[in-house]
N, C-alpha and C. Protein backbone atom coordinates (compact mmCIF):
# COMPACT_ATOMS: atom_id res chain seq x y z
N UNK A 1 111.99 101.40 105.78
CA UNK A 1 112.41 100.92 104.48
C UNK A 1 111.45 101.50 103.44
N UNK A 2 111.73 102.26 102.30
CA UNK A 2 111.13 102.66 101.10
C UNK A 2 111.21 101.48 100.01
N UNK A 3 110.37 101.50 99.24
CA UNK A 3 110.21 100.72 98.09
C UNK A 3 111.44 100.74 97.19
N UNK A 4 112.39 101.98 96.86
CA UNK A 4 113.85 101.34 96.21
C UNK A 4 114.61 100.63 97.07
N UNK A 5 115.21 100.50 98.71
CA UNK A 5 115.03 99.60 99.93
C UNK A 5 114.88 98.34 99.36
N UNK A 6 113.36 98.25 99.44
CA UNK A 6 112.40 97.04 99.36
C UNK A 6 113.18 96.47 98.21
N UNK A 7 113.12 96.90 96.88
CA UNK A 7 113.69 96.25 95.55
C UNK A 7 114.61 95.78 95.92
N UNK A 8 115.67 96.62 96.45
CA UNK A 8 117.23 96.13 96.40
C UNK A 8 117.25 94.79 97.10
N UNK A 9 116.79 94.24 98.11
CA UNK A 9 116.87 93.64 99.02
C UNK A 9 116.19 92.47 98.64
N UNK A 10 114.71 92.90 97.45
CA UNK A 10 114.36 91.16 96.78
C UNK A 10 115.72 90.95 95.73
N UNK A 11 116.42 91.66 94.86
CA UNK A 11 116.84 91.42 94.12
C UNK A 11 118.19 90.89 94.58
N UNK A 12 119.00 91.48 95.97
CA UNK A 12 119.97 90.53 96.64
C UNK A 12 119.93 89.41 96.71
N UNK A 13 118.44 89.26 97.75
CA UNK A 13 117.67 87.67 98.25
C UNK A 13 117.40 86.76 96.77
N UNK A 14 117.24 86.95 95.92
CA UNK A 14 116.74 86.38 94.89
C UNK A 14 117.85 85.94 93.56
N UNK A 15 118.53 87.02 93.73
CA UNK A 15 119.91 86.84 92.42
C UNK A 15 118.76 87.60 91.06
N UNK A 16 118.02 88.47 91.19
CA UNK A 16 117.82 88.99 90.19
C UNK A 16 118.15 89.82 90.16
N UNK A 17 118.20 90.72 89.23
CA UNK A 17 118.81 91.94 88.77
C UNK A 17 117.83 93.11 89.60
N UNK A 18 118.57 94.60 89.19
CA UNK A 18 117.47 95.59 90.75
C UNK A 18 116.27 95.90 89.50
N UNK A 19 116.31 96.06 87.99
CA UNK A 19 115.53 96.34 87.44
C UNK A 19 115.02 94.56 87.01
N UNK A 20 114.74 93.57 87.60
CA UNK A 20 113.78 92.58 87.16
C UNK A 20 113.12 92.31 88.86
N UNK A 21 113.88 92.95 89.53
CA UNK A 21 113.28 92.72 91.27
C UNK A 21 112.23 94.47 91.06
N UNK A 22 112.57 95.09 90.42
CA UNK A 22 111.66 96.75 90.51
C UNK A 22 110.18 95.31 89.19
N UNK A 23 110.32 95.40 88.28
CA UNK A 23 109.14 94.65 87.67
C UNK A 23 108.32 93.65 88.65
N UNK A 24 108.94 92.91 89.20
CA UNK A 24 108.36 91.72 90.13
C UNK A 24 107.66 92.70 91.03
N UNK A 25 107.94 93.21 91.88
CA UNK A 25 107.49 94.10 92.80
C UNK A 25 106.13 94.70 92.63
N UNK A 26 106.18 95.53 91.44
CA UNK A 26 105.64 96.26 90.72
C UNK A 26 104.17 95.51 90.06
N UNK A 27 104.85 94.16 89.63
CA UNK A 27 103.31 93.57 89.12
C UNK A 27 102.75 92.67 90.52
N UNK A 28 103.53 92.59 91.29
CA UNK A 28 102.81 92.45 92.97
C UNK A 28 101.46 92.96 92.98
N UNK A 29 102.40 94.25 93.17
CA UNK A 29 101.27 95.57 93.35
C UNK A 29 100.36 95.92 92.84
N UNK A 30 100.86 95.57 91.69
CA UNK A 30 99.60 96.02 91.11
C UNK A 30 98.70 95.02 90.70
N UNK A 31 98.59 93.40 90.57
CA UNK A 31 97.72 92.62 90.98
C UNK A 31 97.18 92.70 92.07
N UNK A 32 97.66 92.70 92.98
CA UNK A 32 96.71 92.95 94.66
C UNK A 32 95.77 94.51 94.60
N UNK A 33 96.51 95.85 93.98
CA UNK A 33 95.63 96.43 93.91
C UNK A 33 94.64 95.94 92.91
N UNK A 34 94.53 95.91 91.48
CA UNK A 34 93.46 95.60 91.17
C UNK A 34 92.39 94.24 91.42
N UNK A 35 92.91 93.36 92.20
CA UNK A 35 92.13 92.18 92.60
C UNK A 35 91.10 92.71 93.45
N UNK A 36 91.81 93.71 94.20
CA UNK A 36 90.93 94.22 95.47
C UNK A 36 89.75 95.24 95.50
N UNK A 37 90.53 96.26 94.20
CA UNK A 37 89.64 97.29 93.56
C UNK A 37 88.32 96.24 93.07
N UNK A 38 88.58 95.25 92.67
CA UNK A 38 87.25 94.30 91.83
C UNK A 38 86.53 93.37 92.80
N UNK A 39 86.66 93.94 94.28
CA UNK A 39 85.79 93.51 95.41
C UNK A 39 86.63 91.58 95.67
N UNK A 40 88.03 91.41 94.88
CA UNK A 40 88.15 90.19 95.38
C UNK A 40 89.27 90.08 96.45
N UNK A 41 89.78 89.13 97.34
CA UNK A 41 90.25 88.89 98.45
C UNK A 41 91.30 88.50 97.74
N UNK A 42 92.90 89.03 98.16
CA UNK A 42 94.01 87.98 97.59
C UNK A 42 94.31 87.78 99.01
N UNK A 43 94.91 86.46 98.96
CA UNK A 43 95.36 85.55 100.30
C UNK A 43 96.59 85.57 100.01
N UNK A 44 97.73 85.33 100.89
CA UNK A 44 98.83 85.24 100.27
C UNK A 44 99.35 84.42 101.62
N UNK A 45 98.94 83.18 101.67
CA UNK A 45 99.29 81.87 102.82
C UNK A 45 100.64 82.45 103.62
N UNK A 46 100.12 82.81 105.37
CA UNK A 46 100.93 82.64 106.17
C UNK A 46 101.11 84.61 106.20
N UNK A 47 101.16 85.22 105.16
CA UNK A 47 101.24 86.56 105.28
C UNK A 47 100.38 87.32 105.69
N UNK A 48 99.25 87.09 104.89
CA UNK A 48 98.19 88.00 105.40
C UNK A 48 96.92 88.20 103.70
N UNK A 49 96.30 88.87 104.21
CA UNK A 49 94.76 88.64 103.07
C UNK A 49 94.69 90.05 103.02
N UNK A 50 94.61 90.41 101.70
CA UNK A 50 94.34 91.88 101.17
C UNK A 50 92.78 91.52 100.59
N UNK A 51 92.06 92.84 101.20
CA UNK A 51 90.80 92.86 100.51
C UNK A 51 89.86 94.44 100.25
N UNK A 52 89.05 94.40 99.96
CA UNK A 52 88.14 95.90 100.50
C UNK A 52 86.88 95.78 101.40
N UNK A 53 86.46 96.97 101.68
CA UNK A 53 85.53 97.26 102.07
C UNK A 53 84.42 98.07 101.82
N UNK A 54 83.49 98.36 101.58
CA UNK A 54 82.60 99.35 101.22
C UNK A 54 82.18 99.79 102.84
N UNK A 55 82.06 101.41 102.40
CA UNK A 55 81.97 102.29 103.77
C UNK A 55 80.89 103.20 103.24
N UNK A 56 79.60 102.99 103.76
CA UNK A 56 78.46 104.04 103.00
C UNK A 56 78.30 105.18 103.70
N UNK A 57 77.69 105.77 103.23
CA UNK A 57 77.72 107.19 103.04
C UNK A 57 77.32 107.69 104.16
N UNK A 58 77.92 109.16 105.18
CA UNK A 58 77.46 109.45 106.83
C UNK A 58 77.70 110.44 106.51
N UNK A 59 77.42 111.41 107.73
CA UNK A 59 77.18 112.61 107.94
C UNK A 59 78.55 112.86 108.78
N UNK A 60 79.61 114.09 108.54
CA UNK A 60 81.08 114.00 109.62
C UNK A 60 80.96 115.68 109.45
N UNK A 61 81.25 116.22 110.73
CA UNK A 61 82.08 117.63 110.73
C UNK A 61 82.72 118.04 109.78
N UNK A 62 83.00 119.10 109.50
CA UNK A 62 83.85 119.70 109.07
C UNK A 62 84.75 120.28 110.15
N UNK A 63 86.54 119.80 110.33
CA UNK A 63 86.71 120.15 111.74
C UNK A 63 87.06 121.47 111.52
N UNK A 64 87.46 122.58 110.50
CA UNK A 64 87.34 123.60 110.58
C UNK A 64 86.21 124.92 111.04
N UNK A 65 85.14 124.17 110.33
CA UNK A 65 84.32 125.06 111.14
C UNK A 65 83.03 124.63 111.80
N UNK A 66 83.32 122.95 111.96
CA UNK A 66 82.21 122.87 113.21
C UNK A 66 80.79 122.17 112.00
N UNK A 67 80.91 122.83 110.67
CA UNK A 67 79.43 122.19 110.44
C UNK A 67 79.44 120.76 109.73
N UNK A 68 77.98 120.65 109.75
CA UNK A 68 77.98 118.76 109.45
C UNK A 68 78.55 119.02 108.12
N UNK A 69 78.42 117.87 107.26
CA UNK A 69 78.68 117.95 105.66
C UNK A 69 78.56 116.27 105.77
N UNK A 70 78.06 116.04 103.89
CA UNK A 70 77.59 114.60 103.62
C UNK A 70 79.14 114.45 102.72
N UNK A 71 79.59 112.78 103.52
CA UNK A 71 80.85 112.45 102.90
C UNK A 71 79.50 110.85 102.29
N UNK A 72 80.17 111.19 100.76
CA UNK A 72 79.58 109.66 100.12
C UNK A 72 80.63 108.31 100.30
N UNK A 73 79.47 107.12 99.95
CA UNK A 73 80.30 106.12 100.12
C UNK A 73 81.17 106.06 99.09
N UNK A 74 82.55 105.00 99.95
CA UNK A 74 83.65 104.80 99.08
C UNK A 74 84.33 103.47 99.39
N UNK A 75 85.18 102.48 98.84
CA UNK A 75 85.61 101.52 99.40
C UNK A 75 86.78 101.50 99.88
N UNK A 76 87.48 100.83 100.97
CA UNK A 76 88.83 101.08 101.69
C UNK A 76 89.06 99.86 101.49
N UNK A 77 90.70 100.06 101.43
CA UNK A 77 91.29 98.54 101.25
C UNK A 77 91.31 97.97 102.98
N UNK A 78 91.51 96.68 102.95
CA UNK A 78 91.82 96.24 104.00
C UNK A 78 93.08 95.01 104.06
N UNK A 79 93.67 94.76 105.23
CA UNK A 79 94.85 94.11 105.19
C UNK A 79 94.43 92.98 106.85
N UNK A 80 94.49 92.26 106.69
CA UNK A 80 94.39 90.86 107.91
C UNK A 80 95.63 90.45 108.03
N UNK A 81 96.49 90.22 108.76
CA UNK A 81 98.07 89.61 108.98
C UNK A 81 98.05 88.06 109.33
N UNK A 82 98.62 87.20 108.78
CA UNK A 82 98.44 85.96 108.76
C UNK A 82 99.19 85.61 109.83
N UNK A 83 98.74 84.33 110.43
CA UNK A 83 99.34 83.53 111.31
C UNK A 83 101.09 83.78 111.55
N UNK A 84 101.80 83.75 110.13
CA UNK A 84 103.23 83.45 110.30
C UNK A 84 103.69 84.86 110.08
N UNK A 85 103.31 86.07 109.66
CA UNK A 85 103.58 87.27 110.11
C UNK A 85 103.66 87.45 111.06
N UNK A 86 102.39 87.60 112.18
CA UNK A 86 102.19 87.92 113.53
C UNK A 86 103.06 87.54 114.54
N UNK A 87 103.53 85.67 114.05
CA UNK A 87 104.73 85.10 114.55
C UNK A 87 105.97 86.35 114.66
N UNK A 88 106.60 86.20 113.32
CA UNK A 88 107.83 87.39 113.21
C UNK A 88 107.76 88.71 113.90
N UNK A 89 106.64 89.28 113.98
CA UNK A 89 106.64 90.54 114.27
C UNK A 89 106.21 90.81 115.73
N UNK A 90 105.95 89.33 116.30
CA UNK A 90 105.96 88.94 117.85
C UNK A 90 107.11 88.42 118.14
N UNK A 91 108.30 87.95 117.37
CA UNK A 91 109.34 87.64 117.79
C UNK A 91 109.27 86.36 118.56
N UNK A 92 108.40 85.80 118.00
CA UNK A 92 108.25 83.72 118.35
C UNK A 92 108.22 83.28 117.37
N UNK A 93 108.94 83.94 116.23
CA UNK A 93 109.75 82.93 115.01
C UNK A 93 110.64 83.42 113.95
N UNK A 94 111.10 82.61 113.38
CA UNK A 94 112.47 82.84 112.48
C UNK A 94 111.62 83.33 111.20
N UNK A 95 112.50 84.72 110.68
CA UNK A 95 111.85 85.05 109.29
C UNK A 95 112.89 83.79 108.39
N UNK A 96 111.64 83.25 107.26
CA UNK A 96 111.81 82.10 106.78
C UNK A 96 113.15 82.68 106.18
N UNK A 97 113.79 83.44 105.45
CA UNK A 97 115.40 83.82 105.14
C UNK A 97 116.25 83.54 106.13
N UNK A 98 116.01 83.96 107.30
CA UNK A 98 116.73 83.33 107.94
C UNK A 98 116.62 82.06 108.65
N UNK A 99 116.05 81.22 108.69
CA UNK A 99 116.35 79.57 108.75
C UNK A 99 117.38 79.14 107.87
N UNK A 100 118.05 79.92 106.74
CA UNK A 100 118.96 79.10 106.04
C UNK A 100 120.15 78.62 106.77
C-alpha cells in the first residue's frame, strides 16, 4: 500500500473527503516527524512509540575500495510496535475496524 492507498482508505473509513483524509495524514506526519527530530518520544497507545536515536561517530569501510573512512554522528528515528499491533500482525486479534 502507498500513501495515495493509505489516504483513500482513511477517507472511506472516516466519511471524509480524499483531500481532508490527504491533510489529516499529512499533519500526522509531520508532527511525529518533528516531535522526534526534537529528541521527543510520540506514543500513540496500543500502536507503537516513535522516537530517535543518536548514533556517534565510527570508523566503516568504504565497500568500494576496502579503505576505512570517518562517518560522523547522526540521529535515526526509531519505531517500538505496541502491544495491540503485534496482536494484528500475529493474527491473535481483530483489527479494531473490523469488530464492527
Amino acid at each position: 500500500m502507498n500513501k495515495t492507498e493509505f489516504v483513500a482508505e482513511v477517507a472511506a473509513r472516516t466519511e471524509l473527503t480524499v483531500g481532508q483524509a490527504q491533510a489529516a495524514v499529512d499533519a500526522v506526519m509531520e508532527v511525529i516527524g518533528h516531535r522526534t527530530a526534537l529528541g521527543e518520544k510520540v506514543v500513540l497507545t496500543g500502536f507503537g512509540t516513535f522516537g530517535s536515536r543518536d548514533v556517534p561517530a565510527r570508523m566503516v569501510r568504504n565497500p568500494a575500495t576496502g579503505e576505512p573512512m570517518h562517518k560522523g554522528a547522526t540521529r535515526k528515528p526509531t519505531f517500538k510496535a505496541g502491544s495491540a499491533l503485534r496482536s494484528v500482525v500475529a493474527g491473535e486479534a481483530l483489527i479494531p475496524a473490523e469488530r464492527r
